[in-house]
N, C-alpha and C. Protein backbone atom coordinates (compact mmCIF):
# COMPACT_ATOMS: atom_id res chain seq x y z
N UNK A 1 -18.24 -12.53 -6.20
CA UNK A 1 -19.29 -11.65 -6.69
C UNK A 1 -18.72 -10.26 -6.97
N UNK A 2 -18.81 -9.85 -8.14
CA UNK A 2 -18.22 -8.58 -8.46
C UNK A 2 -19.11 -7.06 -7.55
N UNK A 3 -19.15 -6.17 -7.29
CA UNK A 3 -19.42 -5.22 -6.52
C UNK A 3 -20.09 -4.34 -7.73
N UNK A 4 -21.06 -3.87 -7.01
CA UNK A 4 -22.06 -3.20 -7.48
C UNK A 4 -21.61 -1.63 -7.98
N UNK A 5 -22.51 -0.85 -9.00
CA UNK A 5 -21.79 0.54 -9.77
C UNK A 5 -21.47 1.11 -8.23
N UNK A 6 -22.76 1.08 -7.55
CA UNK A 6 -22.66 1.97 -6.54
C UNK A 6 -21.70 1.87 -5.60
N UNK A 7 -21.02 0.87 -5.24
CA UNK A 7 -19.85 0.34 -4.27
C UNK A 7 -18.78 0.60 -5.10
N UNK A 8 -18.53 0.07 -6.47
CA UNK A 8 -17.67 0.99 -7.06
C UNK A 8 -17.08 2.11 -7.15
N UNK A 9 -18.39 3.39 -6.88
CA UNK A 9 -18.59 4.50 -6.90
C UNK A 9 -17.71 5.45 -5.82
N UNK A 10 -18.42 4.40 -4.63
CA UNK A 10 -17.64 4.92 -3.81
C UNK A 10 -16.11 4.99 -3.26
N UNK A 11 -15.99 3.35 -4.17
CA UNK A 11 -14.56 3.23 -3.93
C UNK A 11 -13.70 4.37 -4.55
N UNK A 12 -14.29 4.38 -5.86
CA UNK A 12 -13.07 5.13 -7.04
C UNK A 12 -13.26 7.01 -6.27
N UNK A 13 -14.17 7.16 -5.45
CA UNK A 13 -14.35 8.30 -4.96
C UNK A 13 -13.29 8.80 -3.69
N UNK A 14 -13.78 7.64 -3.15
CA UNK A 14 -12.67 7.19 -1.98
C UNK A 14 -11.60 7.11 -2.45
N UNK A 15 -11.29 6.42 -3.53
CA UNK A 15 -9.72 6.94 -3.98
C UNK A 15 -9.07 8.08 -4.45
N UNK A 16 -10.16 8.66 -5.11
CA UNK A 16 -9.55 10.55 -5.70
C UNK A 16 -8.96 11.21 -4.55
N UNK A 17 -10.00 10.94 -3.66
CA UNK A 17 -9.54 11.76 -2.18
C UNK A 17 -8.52 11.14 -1.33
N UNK A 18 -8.06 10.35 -1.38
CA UNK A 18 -7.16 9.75 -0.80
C UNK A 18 -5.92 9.59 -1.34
N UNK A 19 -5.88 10.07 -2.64
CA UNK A 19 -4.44 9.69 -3.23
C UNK A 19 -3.81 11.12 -2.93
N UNK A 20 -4.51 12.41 -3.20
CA UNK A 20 -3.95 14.15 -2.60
C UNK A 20 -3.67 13.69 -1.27
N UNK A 21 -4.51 13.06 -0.57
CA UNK A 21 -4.42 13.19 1.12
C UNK A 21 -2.77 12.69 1.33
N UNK A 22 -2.61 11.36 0.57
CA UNK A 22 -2.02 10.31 1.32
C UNK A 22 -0.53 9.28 0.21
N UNK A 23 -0.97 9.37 -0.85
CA UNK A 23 -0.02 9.07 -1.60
C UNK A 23 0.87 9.46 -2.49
N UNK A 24 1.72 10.49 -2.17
CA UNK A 24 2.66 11.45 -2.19
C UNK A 24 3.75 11.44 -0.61
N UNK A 25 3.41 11.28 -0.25
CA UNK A 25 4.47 10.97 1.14
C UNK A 25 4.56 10.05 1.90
N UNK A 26 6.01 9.42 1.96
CA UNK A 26 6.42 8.05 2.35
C UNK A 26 5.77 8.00 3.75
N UNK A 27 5.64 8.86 4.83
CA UNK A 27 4.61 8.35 6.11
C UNK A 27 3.23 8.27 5.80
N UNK A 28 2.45 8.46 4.86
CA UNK A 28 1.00 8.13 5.01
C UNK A 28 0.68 7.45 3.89
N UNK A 29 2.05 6.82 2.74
CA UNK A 29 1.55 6.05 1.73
C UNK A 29 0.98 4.46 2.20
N UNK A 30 1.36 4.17 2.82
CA UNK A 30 0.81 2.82 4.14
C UNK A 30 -1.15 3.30 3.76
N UNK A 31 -1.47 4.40 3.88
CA UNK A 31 -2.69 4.35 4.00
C UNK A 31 -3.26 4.39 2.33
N UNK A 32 -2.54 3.97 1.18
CA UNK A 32 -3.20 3.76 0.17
C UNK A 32 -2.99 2.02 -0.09
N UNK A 33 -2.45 1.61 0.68
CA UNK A 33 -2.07 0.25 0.81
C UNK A 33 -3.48 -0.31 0.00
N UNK A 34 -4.88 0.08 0.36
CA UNK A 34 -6.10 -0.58 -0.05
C UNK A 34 -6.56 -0.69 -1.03
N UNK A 35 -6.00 0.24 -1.67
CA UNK A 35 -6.54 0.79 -3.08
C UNK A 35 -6.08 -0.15 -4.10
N UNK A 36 -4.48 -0.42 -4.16
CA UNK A 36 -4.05 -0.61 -4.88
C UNK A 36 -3.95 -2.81 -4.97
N UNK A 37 -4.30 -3.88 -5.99
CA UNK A 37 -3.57 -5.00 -5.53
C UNK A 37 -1.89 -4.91 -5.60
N UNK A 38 -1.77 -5.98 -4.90
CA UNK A 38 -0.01 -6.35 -4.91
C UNK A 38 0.61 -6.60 -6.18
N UNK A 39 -0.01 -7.01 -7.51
CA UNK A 39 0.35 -6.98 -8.15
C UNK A 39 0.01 -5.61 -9.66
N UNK A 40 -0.45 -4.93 -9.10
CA UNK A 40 -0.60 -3.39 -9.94
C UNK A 40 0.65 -3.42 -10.74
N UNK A 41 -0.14 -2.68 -12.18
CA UNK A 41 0.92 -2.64 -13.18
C UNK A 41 0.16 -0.93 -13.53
N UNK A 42 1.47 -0.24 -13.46
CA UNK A 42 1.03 1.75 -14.26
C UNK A 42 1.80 1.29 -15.34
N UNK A 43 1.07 2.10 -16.31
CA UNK A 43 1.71 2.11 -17.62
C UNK A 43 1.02 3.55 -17.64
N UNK A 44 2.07 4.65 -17.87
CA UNK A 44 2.08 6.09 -18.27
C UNK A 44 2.56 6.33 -19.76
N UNK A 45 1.73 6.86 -20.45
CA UNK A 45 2.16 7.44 -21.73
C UNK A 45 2.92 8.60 -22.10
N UNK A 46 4.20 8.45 -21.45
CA UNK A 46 5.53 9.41 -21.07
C UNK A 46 6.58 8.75 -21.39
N UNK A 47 7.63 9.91 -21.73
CA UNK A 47 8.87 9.31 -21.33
C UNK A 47 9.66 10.14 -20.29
N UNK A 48 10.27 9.34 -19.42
CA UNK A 48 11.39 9.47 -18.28
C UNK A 48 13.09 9.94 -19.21
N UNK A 49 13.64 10.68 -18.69
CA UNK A 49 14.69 10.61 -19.36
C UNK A 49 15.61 9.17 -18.56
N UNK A 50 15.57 8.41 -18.98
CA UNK A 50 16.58 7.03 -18.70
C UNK A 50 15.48 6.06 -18.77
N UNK A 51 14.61 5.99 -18.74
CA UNK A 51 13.46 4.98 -18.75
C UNK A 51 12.83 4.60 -20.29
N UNK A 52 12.15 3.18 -20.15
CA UNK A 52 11.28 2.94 -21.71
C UNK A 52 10.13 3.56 -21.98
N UNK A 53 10.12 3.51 -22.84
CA UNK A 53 8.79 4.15 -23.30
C UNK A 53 7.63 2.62 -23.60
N UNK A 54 6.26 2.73 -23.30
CA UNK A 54 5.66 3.55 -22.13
C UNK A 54 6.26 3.41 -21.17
N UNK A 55 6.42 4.01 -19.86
CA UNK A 55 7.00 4.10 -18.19
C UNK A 55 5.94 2.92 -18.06
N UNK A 56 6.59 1.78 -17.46
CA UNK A 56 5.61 0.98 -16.92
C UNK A 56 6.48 0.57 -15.64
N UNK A 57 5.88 0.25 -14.50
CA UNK A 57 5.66 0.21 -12.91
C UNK A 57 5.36 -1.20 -12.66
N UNK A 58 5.84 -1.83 -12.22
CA UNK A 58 5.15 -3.27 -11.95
C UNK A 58 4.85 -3.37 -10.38
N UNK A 59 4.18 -3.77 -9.91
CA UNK A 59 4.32 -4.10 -8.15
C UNK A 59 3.60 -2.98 -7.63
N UNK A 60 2.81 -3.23 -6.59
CA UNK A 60 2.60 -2.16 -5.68
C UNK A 60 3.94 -1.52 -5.12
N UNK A 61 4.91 -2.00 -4.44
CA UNK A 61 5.36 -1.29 -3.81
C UNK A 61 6.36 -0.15 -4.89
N UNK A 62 6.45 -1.17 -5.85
CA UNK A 62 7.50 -0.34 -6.95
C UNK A 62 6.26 1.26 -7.23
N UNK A 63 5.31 0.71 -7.33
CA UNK A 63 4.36 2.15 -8.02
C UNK A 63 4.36 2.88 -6.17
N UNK A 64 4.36 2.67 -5.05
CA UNK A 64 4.53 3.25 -4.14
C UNK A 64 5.56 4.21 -3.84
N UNK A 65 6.64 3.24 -4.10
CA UNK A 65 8.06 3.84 -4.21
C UNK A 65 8.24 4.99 -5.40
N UNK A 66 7.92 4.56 -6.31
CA UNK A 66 7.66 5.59 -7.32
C UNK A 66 7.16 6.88 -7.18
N UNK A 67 6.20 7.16 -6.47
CA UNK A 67 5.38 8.00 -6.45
C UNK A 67 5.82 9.34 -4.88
N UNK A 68 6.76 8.09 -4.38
CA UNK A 68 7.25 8.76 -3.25
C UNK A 68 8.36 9.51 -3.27
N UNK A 69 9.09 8.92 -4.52
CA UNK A 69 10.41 9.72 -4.80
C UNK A 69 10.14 10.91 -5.98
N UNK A 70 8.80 10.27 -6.78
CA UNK A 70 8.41 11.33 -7.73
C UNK A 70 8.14 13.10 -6.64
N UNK A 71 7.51 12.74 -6.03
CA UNK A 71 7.07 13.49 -4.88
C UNK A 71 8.03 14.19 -3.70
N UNK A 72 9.26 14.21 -4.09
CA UNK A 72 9.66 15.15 -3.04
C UNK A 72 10.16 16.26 -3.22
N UNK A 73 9.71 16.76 -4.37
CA UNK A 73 10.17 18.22 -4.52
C UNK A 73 8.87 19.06 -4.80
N UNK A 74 7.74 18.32 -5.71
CA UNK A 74 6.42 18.70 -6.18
C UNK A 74 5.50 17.86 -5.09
N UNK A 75 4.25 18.41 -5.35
CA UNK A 75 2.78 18.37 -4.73
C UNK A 75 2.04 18.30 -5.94
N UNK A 76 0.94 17.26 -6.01
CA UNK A 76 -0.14 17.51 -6.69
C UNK A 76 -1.51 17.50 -6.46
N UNK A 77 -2.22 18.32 -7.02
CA UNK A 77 -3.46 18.45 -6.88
C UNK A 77 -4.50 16.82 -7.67
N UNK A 78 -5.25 16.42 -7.45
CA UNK A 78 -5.30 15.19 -8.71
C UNK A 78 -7.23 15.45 -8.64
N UNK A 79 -7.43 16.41 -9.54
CA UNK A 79 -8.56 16.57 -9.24
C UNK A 79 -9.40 15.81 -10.47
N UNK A 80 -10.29 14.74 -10.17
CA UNK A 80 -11.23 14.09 -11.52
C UNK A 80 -12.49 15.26 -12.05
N UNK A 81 -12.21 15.34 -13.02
CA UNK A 81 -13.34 16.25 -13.96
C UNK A 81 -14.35 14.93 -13.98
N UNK A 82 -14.59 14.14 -14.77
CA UNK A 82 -15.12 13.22 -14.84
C UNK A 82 -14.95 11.96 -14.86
N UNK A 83 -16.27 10.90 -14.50
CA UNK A 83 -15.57 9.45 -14.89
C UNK A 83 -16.53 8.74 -15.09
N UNK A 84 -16.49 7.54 -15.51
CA UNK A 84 -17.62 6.93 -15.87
C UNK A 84 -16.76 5.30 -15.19
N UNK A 85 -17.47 4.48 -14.71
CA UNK A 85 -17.62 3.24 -13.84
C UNK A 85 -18.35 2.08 -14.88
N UNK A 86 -17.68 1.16 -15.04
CA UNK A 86 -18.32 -0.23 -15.98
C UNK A 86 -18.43 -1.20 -14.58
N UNK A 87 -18.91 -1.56 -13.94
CA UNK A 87 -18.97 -2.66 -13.04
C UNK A 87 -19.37 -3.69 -13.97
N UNK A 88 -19.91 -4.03 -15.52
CA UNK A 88 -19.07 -5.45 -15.64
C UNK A 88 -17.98 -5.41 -16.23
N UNK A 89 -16.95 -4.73 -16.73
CA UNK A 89 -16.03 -4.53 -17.23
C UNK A 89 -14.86 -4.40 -15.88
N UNK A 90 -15.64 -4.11 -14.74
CA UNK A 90 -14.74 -3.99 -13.53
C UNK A 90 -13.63 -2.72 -14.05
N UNK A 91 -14.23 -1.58 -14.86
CA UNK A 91 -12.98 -0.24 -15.15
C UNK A 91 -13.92 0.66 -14.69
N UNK A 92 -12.73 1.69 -14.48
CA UNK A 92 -13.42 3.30 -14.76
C UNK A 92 -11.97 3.90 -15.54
N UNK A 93 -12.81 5.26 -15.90
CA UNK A 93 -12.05 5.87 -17.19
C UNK A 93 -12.17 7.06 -16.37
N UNK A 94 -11.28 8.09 -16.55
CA UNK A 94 -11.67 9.44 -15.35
C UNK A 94 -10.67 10.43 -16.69
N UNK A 95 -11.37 11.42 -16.83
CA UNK A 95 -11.21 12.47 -17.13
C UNK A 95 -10.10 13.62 -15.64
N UNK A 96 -8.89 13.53 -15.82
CA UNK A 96 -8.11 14.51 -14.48
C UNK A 96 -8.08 15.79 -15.13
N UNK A 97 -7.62 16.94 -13.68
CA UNK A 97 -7.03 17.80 -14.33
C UNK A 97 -6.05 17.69 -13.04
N UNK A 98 -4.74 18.14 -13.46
CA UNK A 98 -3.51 17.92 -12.43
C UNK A 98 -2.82 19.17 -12.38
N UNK A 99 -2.61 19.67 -11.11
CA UNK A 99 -1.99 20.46 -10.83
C UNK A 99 -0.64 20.20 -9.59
N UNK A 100 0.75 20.32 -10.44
CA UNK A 100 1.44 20.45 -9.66
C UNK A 100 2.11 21.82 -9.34
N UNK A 101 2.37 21.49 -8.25
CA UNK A 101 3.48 22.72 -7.20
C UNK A 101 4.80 22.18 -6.69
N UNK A 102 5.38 23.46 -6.63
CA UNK A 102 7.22 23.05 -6.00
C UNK A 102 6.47 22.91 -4.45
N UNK A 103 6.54 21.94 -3.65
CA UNK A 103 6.75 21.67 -2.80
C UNK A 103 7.26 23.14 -1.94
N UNK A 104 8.60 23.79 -2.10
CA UNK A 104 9.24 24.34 -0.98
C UNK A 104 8.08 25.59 -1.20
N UNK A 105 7.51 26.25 -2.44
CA UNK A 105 7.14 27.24 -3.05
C UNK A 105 5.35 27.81 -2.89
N UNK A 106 5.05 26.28 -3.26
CA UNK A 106 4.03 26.12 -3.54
C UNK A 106 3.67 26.82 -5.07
N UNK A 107 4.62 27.23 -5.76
CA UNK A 107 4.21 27.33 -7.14
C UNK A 107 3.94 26.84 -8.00
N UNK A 108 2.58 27.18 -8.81
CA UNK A 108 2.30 26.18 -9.47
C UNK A 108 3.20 25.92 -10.63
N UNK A 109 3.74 24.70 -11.33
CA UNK A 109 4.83 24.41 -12.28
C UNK A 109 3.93 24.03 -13.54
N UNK A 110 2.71 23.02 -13.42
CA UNK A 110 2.08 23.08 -14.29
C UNK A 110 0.47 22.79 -14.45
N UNK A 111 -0.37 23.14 -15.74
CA UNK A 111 -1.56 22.79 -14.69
C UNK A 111 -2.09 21.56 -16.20
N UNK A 112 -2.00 20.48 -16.18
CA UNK A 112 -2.01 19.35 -17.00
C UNK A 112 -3.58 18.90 -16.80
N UNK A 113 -3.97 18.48 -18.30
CA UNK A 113 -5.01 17.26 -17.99
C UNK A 113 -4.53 15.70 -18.47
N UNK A 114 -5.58 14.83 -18.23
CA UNK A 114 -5.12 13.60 -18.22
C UNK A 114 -6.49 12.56 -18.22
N UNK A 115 -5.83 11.25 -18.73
CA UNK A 115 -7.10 10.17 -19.25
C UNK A 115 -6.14 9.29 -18.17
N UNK A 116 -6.79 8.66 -17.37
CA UNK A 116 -6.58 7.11 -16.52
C UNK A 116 -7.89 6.25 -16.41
N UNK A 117 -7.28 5.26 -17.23
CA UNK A 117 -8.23 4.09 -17.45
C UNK A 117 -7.64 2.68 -16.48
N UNK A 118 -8.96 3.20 -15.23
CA UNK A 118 -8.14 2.07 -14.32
C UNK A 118 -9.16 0.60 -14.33
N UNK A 119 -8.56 -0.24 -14.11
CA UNK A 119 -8.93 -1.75 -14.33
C UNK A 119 -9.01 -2.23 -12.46
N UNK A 120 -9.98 -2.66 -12.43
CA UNK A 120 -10.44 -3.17 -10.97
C UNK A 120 -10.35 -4.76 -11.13
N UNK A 121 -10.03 -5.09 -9.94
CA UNK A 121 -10.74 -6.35 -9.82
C UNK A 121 -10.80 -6.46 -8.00
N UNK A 122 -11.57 -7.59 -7.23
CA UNK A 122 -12.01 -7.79 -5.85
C UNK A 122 -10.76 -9.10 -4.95
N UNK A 123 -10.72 -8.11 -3.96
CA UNK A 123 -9.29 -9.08 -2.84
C UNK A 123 -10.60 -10.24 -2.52
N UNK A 124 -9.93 -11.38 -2.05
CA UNK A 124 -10.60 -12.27 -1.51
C UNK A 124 -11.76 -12.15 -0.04
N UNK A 125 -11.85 -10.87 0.07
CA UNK A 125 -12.69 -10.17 1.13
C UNK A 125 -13.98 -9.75 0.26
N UNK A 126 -14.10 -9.65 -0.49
CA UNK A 126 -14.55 -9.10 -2.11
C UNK A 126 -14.75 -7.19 -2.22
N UNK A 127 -13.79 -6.86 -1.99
CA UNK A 127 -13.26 -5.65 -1.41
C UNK A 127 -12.69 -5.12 -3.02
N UNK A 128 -13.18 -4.03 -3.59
CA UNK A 128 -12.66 -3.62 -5.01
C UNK A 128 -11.73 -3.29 -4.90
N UNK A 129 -9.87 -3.39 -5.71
CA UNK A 129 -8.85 -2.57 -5.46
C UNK A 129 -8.75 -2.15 -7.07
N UNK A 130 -7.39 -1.78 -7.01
CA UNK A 130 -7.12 -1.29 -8.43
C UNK A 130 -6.15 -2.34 -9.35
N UNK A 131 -6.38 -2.88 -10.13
CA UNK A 131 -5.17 -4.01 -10.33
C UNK A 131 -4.25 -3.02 -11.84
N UNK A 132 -5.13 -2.28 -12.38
CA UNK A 132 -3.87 -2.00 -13.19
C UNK A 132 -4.53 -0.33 -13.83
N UNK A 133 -3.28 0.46 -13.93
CA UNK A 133 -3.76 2.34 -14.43
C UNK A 133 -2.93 2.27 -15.74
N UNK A 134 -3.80 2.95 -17.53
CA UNK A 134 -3.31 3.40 -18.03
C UNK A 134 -3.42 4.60 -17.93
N UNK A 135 -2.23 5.77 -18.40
CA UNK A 135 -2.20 6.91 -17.87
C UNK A 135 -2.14 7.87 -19.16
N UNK A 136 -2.87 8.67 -19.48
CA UNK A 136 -2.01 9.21 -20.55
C UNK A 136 -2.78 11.11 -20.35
N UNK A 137 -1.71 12.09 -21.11
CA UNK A 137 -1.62 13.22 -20.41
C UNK A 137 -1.67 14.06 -21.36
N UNK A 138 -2.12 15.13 -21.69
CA UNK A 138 -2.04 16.17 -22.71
C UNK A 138 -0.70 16.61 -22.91
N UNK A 139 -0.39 16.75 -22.20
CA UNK A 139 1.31 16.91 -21.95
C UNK A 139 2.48 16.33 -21.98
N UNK A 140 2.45 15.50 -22.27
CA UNK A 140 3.46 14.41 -21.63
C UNK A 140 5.03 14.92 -21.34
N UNK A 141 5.38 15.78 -22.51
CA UNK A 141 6.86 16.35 -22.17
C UNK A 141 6.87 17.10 -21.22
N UNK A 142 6.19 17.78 -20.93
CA UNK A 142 6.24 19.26 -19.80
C UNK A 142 5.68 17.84 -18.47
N UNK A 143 5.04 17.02 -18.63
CA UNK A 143 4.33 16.59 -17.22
C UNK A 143 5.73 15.53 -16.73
N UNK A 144 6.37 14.76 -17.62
CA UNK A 144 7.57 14.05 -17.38
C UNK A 144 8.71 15.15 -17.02
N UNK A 145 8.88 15.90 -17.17
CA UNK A 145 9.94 16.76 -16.73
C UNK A 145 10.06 17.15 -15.12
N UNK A 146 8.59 17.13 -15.08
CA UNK A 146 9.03 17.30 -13.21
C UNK A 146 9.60 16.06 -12.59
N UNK A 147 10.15 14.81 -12.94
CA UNK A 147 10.35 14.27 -12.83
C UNK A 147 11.59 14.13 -12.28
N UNK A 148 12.63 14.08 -11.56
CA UNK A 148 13.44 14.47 -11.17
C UNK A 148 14.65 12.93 -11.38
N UNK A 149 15.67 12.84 -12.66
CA UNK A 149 16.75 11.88 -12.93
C UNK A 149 17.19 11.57 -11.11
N UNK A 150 17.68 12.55 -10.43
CA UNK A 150 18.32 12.52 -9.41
C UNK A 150 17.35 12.18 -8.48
N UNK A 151 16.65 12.10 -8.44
CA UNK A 151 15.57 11.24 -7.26
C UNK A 151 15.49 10.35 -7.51
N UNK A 152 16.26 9.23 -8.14
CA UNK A 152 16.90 7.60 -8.35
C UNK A 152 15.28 6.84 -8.79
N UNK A 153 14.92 7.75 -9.52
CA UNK A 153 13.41 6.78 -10.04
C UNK A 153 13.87 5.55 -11.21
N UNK A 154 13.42 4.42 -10.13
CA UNK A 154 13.80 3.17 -11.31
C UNK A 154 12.15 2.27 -11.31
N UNK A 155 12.04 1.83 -12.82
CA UNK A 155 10.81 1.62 -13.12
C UNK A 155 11.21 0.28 -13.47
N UNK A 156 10.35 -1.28 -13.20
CA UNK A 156 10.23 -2.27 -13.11
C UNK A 156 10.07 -2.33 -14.82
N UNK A 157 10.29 -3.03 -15.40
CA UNK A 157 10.20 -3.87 -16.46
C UNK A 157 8.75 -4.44 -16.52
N UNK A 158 8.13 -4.61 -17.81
CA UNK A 158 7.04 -6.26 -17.36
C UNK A 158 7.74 -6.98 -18.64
């Protein structure tokens, strides 16, 4: 049974707040474990310098790992302006605005908006996760640049 707007609601809410809290650093990324299925696919509308264009992520843990090595020099803010929820389409579409900081500084480096059109579907608990994020950014050159070659970011193939 697919989950209702309103259980939706709360999930994708529960996730805004939880991804600043918790998924950015390798000790509390364990606690986005829920959000995401095991088989999550990101596809970002960027390019990496050494990577394909689009950046696509296969695997939870690869988009975990990702996000953990993206993350150790910057902080981001991941604040949703808006979003709108299809519970039969099982998506939401969210309007971001993103703000990152140097980590050691706390300066802000840039202040980006962004479209993520995420695709849901329910674990066998019938529990909503995220099965797949397109990402795309007003920015893309300035938002890929914080990206750091030397923080060994390697992106899965599909």
């Amino acid at each position: 049974m697919k989950p209702s707007y309103d259980q939706l609601k709360k999930f994708m809410e529960s996730y805004f707040r939880a991804y600043n809290d918790y998924a950015q650093r390798e000790e509390t990324m364990h606690l986005m474990d829920k959000f995401w299925s095991d088989d999550f696919i990101s596809i970002a509308y960027m390019q990496l310098k050494g990577q394909s264009y689009p950046l696509r992520i296969v695997g939870k843990k690869a988009w975990q790992d990702f996000l953990i090595k993206g993350h150790l020099t910057v902080i981001e803010d991941f604040i949703p302006l808006e979003y709108t929820i299809d519970p039969v389409q099982m998506s939401c579409t969210a309007r971001l605005r993103i703000k990152k900081f140097a980590l050691d500084t706390r300066e802000l480096l840039t202040d980006a908006d962004g479209i993520a059109f995420y695709r849901l579907t329910v674990t066998r608990e019938g529990k909503p996760v995220i099965k797949s994020l397109d990402f795309y950014c007003g920015d893309p050159a300035r938002f890929a640049s914080l990206y750091k070659p030397e923080n060994n970011l390697v992106c899965s193939e599909v």
